[in-house]
C-alpha atoms as a PDB file:
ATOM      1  CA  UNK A   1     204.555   1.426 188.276  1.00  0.00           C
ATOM      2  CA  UNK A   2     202.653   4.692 187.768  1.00  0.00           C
ATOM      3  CA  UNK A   3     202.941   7.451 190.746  1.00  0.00           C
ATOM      4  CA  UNK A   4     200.643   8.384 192.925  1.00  0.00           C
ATOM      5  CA  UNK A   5     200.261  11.906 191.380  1.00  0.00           C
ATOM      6  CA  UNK A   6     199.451  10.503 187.633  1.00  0.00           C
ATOM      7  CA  UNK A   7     197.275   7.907 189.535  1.00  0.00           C
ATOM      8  CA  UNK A   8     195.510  10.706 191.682  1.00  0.00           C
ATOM      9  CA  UNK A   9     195.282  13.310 188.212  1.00  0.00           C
ATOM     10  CA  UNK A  10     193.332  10.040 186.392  1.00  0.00           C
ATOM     11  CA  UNK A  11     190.696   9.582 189.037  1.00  0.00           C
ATOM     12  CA  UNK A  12     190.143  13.358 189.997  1.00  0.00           C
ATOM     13  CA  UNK A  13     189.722  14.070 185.976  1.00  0.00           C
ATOM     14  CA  UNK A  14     187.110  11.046 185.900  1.00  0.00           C
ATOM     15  CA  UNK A  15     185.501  12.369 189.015  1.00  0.00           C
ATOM     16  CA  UNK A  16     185.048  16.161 187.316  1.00  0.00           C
ATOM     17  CA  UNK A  17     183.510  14.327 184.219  1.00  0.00           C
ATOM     18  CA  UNK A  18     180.581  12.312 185.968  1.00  0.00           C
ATOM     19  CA  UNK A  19     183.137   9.164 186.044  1.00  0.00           C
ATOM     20  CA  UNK A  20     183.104   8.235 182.764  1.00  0.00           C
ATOM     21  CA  UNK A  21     184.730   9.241 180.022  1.00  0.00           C
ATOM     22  CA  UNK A  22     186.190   7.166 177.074  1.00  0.00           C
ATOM     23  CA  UNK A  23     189.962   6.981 177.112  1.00  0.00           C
ATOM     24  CA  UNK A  24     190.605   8.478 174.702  1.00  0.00           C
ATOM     25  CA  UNK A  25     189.052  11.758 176.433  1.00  0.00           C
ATOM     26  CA  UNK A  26     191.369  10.968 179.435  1.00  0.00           C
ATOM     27  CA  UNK A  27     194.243  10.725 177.503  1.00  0.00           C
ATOM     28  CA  UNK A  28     193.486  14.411 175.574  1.00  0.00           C
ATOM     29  CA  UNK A  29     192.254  15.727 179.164  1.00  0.00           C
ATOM     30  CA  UNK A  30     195.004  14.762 180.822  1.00  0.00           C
ATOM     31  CA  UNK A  31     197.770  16.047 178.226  1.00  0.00           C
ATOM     32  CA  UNK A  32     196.010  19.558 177.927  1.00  0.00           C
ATOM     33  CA  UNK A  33     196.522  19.561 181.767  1.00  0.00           C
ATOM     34  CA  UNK A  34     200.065  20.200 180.876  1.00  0.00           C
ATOM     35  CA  UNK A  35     200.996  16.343 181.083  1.00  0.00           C
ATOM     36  CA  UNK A  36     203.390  14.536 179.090  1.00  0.00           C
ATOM     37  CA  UNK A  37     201.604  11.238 179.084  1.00  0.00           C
ATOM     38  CA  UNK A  38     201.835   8.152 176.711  1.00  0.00           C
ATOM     39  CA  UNK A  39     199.026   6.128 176.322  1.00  0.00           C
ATOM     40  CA  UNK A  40     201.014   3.302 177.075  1.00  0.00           C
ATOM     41  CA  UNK A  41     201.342   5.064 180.600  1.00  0.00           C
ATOM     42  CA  UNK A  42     198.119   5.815 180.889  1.00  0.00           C
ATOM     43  CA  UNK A  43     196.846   2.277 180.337  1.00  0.00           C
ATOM     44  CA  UNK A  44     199.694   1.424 182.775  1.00  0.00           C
ATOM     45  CA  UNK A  45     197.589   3.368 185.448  1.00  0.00           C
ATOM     46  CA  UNK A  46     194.459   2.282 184.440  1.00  0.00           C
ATOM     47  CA  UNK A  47     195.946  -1.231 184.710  1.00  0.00           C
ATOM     48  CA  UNK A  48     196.824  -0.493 188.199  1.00  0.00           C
ATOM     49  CA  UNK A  49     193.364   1.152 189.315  1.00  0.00           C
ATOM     50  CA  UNK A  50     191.500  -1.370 187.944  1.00  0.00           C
ATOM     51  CA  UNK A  51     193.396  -3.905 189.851  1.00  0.00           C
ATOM     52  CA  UNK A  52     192.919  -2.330 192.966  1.00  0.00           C
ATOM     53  CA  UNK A  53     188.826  -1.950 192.184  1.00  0.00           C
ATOM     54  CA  UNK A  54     189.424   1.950 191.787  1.00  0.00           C
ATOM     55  CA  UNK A  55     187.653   2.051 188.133  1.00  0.00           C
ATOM     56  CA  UNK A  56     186.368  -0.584 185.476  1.00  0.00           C
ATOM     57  CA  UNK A  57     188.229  -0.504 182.031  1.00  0.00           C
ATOM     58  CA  UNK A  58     185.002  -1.794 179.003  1.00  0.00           C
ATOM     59  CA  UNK A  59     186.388  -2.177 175.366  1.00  0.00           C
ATOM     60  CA  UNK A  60     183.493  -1.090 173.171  1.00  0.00           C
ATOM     61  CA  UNK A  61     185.885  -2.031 170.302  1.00  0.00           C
ATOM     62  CA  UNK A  62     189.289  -2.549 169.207  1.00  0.00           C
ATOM     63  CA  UNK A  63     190.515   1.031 169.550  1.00  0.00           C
ATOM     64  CA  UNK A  64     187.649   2.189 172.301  1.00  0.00           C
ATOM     65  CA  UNK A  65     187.580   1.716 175.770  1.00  0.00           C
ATOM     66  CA  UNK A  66     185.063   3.241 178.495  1.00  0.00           C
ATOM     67  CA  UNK A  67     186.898   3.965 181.636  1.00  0.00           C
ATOM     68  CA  UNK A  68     184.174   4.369 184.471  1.00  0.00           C
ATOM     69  CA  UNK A  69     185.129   5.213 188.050  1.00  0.00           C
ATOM     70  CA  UNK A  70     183.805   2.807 190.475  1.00  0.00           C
ATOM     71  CA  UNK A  71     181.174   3.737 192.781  1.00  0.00           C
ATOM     72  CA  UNK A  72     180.130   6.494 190.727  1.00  0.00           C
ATOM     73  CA  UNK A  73     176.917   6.913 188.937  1.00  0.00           C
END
């Protein structure tokens, strides 16, 4: 299970960029924020926040996803 830090980090950088960003973005954002993050672990907290209604995970296609924080417009 993800931490609270990496799970905190994902929401706060979806927050700064008008909660939504593609996940790929995260991922990039995330790592230049000195983060050694997978995307396996990344999806692992996405997985996580979108179980507990925290953001909404869209595949656009087979490699793109659009991770949108919930509540946010």
């Amino acid at each position: 299970m993800p931490n609270a830090e990496l799970l905190g980090a994902v929401t706060e950088t979806l927050r700064r960029n008008g909660g939504k960003m593609m996940e790929a973005q995260l991922h990039k954002a995330l790592q230049s924020k000195g983060r050694d993050l997978s995307l396996f672990d990344l999806r692992r907290a996405l997985l996580v926040l979108e179980l507990n209604g925290v953001v909404r995970v869209q595949s656009l296609d087979e490699e793109r996803k659009l991770v949108t924080l919930v509540g946010v417009k």
